[in-house]
C-alpha atoms as a PDB file:
ATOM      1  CA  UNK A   1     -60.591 117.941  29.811  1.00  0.00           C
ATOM      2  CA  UNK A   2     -58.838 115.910  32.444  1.00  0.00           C
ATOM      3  CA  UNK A   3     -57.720 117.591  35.662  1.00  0.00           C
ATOM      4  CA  UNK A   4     -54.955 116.598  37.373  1.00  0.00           C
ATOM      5  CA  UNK A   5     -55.096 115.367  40.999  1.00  0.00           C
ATOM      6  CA  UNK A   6     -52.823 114.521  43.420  1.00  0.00           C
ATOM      7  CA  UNK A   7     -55.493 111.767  45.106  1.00  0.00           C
ATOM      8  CA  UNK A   8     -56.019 110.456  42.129  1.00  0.00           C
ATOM      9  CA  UNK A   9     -52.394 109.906  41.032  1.00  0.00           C
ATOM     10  CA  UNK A  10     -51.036 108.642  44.909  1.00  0.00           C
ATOM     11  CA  UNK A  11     -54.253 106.447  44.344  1.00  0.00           C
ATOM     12  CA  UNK A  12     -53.108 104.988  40.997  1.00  0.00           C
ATOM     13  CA  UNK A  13     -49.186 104.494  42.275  1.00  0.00           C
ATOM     14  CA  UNK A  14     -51.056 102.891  45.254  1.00  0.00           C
ATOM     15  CA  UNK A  15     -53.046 100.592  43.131  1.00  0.00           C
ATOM     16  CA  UNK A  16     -49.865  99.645  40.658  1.00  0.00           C
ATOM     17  CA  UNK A  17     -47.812  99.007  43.600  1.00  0.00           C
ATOM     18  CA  UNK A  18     -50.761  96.879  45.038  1.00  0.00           C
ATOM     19  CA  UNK A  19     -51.108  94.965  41.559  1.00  0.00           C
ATOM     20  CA  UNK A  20     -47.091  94.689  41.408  1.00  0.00           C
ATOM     21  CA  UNK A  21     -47.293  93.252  44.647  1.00  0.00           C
ATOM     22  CA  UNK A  22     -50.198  90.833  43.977  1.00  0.00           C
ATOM     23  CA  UNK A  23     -48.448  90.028  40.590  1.00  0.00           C
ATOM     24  CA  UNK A  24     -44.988  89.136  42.224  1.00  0.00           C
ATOM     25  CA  UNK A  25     -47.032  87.194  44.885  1.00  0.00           C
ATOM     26  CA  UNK A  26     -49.280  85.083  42.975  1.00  0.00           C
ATOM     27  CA  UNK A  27     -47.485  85.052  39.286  1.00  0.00           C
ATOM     28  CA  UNK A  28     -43.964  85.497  39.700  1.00  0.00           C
ATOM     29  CA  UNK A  29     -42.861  83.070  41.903  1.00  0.00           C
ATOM     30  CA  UNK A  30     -44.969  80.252  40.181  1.00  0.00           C
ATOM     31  CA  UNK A  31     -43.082  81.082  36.676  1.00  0.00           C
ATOM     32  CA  UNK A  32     -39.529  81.147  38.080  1.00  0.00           C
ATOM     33  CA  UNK A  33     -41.111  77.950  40.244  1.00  0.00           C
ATOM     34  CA  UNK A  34     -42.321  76.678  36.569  1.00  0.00           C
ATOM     35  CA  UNK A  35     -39.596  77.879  34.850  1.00  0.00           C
ATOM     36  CA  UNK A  36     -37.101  76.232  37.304  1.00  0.00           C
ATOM     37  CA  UNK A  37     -38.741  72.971  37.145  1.00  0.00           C
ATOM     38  CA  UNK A  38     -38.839  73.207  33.511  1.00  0.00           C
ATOM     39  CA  UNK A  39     -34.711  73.974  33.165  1.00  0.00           C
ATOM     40  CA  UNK A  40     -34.568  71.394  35.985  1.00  0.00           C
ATOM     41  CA  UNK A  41     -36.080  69.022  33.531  1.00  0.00           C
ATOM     42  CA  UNK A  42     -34.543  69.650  30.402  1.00  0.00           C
ATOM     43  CA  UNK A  43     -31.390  69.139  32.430  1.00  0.00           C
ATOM     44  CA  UNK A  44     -32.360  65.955  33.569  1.00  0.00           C
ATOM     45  CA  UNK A  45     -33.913  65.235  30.252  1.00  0.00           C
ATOM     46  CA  UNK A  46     -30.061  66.131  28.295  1.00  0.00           C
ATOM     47  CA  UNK A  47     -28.278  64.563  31.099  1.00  0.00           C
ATOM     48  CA  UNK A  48     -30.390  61.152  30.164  1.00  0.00           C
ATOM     49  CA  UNK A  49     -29.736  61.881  26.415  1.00  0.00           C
ATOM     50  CA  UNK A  50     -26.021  62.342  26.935  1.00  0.00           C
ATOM     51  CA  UNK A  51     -26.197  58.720  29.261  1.00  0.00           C
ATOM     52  CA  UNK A  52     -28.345  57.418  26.562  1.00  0.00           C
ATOM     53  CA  UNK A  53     -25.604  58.521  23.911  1.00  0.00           C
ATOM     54  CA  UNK A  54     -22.757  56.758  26.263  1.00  0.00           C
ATOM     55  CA  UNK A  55     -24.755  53.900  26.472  1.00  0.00           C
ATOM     56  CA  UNK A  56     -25.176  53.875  22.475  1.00  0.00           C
ATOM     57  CA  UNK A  57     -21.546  54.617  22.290  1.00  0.00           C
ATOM     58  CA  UNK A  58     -20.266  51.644  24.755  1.00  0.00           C
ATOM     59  CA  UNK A  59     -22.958  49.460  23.438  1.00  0.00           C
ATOM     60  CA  UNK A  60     -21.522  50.565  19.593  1.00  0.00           C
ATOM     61  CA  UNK A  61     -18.092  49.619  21.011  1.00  0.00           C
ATOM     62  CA  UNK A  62     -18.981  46.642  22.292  1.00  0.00           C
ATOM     63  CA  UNK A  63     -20.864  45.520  18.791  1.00  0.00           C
ATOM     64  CA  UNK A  64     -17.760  46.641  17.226  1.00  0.00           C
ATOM     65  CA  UNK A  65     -15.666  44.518  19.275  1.00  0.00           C
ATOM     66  CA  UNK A  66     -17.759  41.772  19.505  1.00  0.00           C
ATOM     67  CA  UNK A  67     -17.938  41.854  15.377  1.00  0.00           C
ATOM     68  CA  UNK A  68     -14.336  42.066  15.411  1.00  0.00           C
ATOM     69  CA  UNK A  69     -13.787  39.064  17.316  1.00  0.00           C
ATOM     70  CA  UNK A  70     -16.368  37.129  15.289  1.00  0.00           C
ATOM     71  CA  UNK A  71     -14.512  38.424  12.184  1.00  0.00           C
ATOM     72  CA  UNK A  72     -11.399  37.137  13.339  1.00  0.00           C
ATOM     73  CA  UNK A  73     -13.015  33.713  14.690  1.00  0.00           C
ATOM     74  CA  UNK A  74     -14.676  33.647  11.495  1.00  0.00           C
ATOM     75  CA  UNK A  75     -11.338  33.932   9.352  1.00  0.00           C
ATOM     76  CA  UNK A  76      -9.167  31.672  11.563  1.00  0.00           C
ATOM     77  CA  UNK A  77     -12.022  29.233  11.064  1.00  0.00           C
ATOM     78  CA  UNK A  78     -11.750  29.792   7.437  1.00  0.00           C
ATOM     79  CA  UNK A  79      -7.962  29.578   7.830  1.00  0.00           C
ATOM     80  CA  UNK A  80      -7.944  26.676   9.373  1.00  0.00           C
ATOM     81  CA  UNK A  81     -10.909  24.771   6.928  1.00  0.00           C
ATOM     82  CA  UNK A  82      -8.400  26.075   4.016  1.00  0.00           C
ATOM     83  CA  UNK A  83      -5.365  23.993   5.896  1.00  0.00           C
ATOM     84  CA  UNK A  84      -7.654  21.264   6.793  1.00  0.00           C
ATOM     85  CA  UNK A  85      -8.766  20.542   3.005  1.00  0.00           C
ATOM     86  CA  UNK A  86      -5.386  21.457   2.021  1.00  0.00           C
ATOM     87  CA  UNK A  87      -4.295  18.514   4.270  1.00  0.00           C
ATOM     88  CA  UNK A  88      -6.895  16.551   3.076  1.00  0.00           C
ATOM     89  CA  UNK A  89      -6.162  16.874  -1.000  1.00  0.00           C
ATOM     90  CA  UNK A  90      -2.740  16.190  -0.384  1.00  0.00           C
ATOM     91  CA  UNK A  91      -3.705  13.616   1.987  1.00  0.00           C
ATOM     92  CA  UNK A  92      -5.981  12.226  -1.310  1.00  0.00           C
ATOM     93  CA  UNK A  93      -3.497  13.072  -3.991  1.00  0.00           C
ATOM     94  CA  UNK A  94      -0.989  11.143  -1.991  1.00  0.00           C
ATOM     95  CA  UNK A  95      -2.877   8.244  -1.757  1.00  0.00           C
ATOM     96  CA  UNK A  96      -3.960   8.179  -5.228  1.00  0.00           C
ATOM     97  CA  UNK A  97      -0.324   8.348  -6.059  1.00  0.00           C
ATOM     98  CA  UNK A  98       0.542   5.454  -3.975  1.00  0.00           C
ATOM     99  CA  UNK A  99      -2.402   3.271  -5.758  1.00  0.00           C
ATOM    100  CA  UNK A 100      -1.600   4.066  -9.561  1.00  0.00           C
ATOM    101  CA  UNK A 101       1.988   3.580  -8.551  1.00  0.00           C
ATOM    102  CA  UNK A 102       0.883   0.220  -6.610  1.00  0.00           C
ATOM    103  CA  UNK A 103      -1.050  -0.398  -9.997  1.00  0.00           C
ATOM    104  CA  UNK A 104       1.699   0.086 -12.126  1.00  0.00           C
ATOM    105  CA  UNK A 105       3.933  -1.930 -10.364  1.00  0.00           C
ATOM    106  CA  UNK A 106       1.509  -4.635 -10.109  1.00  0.00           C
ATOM    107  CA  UNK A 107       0.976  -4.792 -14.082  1.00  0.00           C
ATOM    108  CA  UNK A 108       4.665  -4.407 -14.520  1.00  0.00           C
ATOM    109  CA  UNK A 109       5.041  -7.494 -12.186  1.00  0.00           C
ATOM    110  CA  UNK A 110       1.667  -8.808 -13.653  1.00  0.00           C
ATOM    111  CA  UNK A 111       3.482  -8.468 -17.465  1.00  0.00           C
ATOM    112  CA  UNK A 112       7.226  -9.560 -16.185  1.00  0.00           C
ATOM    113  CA  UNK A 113       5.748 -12.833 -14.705  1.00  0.00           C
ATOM    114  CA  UNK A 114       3.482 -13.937 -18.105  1.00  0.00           C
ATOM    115  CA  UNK A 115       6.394 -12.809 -20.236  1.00  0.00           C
ATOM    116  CA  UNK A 116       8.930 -15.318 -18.037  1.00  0.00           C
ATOM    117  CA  UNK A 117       6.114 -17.801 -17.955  1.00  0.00           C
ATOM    118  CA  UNK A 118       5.810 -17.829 -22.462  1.00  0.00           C
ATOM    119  CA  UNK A 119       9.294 -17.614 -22.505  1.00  0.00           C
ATOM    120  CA  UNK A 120       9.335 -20.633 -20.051  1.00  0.00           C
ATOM    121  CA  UNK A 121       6.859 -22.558 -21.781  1.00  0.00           C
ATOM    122  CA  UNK A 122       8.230 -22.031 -25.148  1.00  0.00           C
ATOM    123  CA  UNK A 123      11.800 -23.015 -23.772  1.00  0.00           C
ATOM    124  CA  UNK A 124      10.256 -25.874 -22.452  1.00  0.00           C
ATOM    125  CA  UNK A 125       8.150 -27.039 -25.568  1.00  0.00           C
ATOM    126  CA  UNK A 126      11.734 -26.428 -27.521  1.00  0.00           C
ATOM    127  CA  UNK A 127      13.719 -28.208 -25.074  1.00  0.00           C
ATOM    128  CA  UNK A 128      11.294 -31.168 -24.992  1.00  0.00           C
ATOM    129  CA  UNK A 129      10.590 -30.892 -29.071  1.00  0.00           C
ATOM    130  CA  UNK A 130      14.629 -31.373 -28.975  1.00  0.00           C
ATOM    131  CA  UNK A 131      14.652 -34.056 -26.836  1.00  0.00           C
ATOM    132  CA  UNK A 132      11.970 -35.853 -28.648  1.00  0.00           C
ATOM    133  CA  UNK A 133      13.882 -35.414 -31.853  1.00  0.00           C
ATOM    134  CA  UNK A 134      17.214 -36.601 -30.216  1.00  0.00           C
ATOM    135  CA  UNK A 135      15.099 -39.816 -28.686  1.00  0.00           C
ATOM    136  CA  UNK A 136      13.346 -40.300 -31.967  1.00  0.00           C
ATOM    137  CA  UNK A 137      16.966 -40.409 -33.379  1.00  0.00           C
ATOM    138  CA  UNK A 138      19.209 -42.303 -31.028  1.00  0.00           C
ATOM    139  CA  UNK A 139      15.648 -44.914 -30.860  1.00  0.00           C
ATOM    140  CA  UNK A 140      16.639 -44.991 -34.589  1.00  0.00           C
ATOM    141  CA  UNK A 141      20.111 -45.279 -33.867  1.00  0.00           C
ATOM    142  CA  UNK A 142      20.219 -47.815 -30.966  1.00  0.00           C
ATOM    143  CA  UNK A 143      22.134 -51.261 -31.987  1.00  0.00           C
ATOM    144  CA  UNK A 144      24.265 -53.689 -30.847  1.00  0.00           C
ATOM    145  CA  UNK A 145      27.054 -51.117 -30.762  1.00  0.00           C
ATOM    146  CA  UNK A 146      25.144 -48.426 -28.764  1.00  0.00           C
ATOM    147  CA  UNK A 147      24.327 -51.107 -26.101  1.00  0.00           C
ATOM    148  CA  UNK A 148      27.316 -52.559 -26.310  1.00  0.00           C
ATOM    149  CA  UNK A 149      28.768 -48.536 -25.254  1.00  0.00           C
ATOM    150  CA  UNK A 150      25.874 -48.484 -22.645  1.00  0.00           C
ATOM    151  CA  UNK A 151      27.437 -51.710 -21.042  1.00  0.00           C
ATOM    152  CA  UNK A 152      30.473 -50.997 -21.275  1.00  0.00           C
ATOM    153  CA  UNK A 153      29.561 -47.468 -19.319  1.00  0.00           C
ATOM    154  CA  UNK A 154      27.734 -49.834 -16.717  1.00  0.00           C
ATOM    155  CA  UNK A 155      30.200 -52.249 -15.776  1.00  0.00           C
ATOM    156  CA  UNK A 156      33.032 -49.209 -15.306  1.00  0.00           C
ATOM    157  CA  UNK A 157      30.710 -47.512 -13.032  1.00  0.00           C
ATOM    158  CA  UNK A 158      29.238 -50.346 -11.464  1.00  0.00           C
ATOM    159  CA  UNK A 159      32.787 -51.458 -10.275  1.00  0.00           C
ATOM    160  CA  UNK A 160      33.719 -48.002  -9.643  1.00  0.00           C
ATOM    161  CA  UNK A 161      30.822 -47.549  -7.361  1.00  0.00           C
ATOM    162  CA  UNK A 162      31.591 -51.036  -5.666  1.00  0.00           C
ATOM    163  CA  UNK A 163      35.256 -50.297  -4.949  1.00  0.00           C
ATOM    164  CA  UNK A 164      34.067 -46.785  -2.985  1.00  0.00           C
ATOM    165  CA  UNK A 165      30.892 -48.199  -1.444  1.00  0.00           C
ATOM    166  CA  UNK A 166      30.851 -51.678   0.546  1.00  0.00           C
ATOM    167  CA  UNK A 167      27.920 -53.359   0.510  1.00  0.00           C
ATOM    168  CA  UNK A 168      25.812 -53.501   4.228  1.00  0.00           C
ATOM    169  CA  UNK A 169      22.604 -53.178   4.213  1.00  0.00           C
ATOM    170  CA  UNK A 170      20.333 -56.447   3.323  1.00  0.00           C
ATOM    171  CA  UNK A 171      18.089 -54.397   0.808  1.00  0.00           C
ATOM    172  CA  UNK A 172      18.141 -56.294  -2.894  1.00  0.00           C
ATOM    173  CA  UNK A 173      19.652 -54.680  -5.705  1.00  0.00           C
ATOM    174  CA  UNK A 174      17.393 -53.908  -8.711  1.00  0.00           C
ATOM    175  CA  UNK A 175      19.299 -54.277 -11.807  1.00  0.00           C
ATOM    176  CA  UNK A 176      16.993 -52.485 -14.452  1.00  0.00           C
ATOM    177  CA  UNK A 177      17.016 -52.617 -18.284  1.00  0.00           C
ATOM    178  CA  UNK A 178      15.115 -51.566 -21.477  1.00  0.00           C
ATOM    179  CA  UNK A 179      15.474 -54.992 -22.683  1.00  0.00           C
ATOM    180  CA  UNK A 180      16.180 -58.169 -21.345  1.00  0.00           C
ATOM    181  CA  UNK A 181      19.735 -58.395 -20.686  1.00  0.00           C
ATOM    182  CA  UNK A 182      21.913 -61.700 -21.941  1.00  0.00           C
ATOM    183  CA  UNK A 183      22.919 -64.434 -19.645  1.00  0.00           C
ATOM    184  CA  UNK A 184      26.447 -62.916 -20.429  1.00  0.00           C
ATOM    185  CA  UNK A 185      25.489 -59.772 -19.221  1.00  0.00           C
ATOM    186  CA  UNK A 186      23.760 -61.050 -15.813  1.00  0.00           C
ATOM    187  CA  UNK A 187      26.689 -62.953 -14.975  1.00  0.00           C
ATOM    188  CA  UNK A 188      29.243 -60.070 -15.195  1.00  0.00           C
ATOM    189  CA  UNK A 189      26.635 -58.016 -12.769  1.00  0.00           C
ATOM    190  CA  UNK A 190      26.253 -60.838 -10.535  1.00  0.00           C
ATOM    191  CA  UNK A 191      29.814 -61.367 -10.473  1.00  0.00           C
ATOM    192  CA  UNK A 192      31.071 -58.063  -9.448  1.00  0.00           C
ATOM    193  CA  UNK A 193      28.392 -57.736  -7.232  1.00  0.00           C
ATOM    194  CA  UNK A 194      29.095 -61.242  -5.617  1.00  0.00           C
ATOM    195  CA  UNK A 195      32.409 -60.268  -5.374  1.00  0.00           C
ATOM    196  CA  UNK A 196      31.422 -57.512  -3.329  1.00  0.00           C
ATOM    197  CA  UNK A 197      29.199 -59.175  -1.176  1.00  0.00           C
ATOM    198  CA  UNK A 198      28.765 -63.473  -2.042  1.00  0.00           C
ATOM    199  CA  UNK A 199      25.026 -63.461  -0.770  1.00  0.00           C
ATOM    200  CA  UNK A 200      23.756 -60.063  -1.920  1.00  0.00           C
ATOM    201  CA  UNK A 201      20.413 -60.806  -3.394  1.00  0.00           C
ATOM    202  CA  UNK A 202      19.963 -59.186  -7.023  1.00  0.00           C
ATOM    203  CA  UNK A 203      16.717 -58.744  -8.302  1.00  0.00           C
ATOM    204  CA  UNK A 204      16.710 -58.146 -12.611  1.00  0.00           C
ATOM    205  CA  UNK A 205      14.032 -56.189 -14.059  1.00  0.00           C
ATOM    206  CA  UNK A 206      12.768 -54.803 -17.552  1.00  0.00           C
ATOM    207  CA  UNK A 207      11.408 -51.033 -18.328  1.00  0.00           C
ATOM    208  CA  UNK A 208      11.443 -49.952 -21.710  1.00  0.00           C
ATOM    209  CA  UNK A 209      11.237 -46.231 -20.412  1.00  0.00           C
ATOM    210  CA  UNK A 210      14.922 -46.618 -20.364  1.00  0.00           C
ATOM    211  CA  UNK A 211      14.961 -46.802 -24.242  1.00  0.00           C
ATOM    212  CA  UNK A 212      18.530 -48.064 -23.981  1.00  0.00           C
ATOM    213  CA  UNK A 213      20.972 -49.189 -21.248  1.00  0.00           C
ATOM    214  CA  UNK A 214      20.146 -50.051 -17.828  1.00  0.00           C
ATOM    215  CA  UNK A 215      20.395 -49.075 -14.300  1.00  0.00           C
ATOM    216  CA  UNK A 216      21.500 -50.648 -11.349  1.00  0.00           C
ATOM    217  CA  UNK A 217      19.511 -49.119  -8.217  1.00  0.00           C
ATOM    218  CA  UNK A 218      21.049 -49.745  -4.725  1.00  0.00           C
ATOM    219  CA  UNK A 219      19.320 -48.716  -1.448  1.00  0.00           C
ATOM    220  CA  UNK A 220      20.878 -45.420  -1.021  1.00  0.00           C
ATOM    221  CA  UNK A 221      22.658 -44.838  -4.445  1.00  0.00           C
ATOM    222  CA  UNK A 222      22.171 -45.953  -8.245  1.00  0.00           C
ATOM    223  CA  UNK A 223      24.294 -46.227 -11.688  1.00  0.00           C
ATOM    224  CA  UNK A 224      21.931 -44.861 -14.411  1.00  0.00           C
ATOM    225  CA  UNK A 225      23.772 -46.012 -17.619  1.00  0.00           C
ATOM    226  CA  UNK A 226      20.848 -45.422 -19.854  1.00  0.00           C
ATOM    227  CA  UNK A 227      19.561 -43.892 -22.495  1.00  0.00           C
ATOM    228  CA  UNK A 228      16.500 -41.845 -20.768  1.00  0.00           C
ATOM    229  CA  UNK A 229      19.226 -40.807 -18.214  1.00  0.00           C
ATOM    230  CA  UNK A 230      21.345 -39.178 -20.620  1.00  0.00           C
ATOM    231  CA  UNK A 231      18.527 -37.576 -21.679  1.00  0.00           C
ATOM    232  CA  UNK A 232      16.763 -36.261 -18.584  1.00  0.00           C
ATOM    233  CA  UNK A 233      20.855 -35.225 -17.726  1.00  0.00           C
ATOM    234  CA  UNK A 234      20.112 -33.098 -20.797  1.00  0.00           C
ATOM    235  CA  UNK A 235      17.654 -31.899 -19.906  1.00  0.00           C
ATOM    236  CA  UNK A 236      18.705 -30.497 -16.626  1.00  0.00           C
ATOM    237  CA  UNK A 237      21.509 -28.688 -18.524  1.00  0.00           C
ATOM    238  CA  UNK A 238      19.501 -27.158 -20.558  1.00  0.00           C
ATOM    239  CA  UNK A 239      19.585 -23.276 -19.533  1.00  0.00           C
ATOM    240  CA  UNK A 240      16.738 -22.070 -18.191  1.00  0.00           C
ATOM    241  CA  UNK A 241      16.433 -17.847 -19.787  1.00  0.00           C
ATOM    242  CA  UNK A 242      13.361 -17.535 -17.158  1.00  0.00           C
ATOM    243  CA  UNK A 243      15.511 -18.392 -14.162  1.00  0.00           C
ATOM    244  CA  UNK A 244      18.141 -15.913 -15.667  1.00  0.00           C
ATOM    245  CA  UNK A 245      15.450 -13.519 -15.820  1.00  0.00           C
ATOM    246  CA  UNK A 246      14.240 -13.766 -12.550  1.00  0.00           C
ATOM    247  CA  UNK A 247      18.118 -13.548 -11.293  1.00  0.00           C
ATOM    248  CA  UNK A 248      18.091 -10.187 -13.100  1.00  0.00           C
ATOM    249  CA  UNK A 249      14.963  -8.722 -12.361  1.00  0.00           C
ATOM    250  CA  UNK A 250      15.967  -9.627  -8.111  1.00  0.00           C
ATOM    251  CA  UNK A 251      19.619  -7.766  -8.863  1.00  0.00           C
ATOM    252  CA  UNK A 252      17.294  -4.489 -10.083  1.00  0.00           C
END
């Protein structure tokens, strides 16, 4: 059994005091020490993660932002490619308007201008199948009594002409006929004309282009009493439907 002892219990306090002592010494302060420098850097180490979560936060704002922008470059580029080939289709439609319209016309004109030409040609063949039939008649026709008109015709306008023109110039007179005219009939020429003028050369020739009649050509002027006249005179007042046509296509 254990006896208790004053020495040995102020020894033991003694001894716990001195290992208190020794343990504050050498082991507490290097915990707190340890323990400090650990909160120290767990402190440091959050206060980095909370930077580091700023930094991810600006840096997400600024991706944000940055996407933003690019979204809205991206659509106002898209807007603007939309207006652009928008332009452009019109731009293309408008043009190949323009050219079938261009077209049209063209074949419109193209049509208009080979319908006036067949109607011009077939007026033409008509008018000059008429005249041939009219020639081919009055050839048939001509006698003594149709020259006899022609001459007639010649001498009125022949003196006519000389009564309203004097005679200046030095310039022969042709005196042309289908047929040879009669001593009778050169002497009444050459006397009205000598009337007119005593020394006027005249100068009598034959063309059987005339068919009938004569003509009497003077340097600025001439008398055509003859048959091919009247009919070319027929000829030029013949109407002309193309001429019409083109009167009334300019008035549209």
């Amino acid at each position: 059994m254990l006896e208790f002892s004053w020495a040995a219990f102020g020894f033991t306090v003694v001894n716990f005091l001195l290992l208190v002592g020794l343990l504050y010494r050498f082991l507490h302060k290097p915990i707190l020490n340890a323990l400090e420098t650990r909160k120290r850097k767990i402190e440091e180490a959050r206060n980095r993660a909370e930077e580091k979560a700023r930094e991810a936060d600006a840096a997400r704002e600024k991706y944000e932002r940055e996407m933003s922008a690019i979204n809205e470059e991206r659509e106002k580029a898209l807007s603007e490619a939309r207006r652009e080939a928008e332009k452009a289709r019109e731009s293309l439609l408008a043009k190949a308007r323009k050219e079938a319209e261009t077209q049209v016309e063209n074949l419109k004109r193209d049509w208009e201008r080979q319908r006036r030409d067949a109607v011009e040609s077939l007026q033409q063949e008509m008018a000059e199948t008429a005249l041939a039939l009219t020639k081919h008649l009055l050839i048939k026709l001509a006698a003594a009594d149709l020259e006899a008109k022609f001459r007639e015709w010649r001498q009125a306008e022949l003196e006519r002409y000389l009564s309203e023109h004097p005679i200046e110039d030095t310039a022969p007179i042709r005196v042309v006929s289908a047929q040879d005219l009669s001593e009778d009939d050169r002497k009444q020429i050459l006397e009205k004309i000598h009337a007119a003028e005593e020394k006027k050369e005249v100068r009598f020739e034959t063309d059987a282009s005339l068919v009938a009649g004569s003509r009497i050509e003077f340097s600025s002027a001439a008398i055509d009493a003859s048959l091919a006249g009247v009919l070319q005179d027929l000829r030029d007042a013949t109407p002309d439907e193309s001429s019409a046509d083109k009167e009334e296509g300019e008035e549209k």
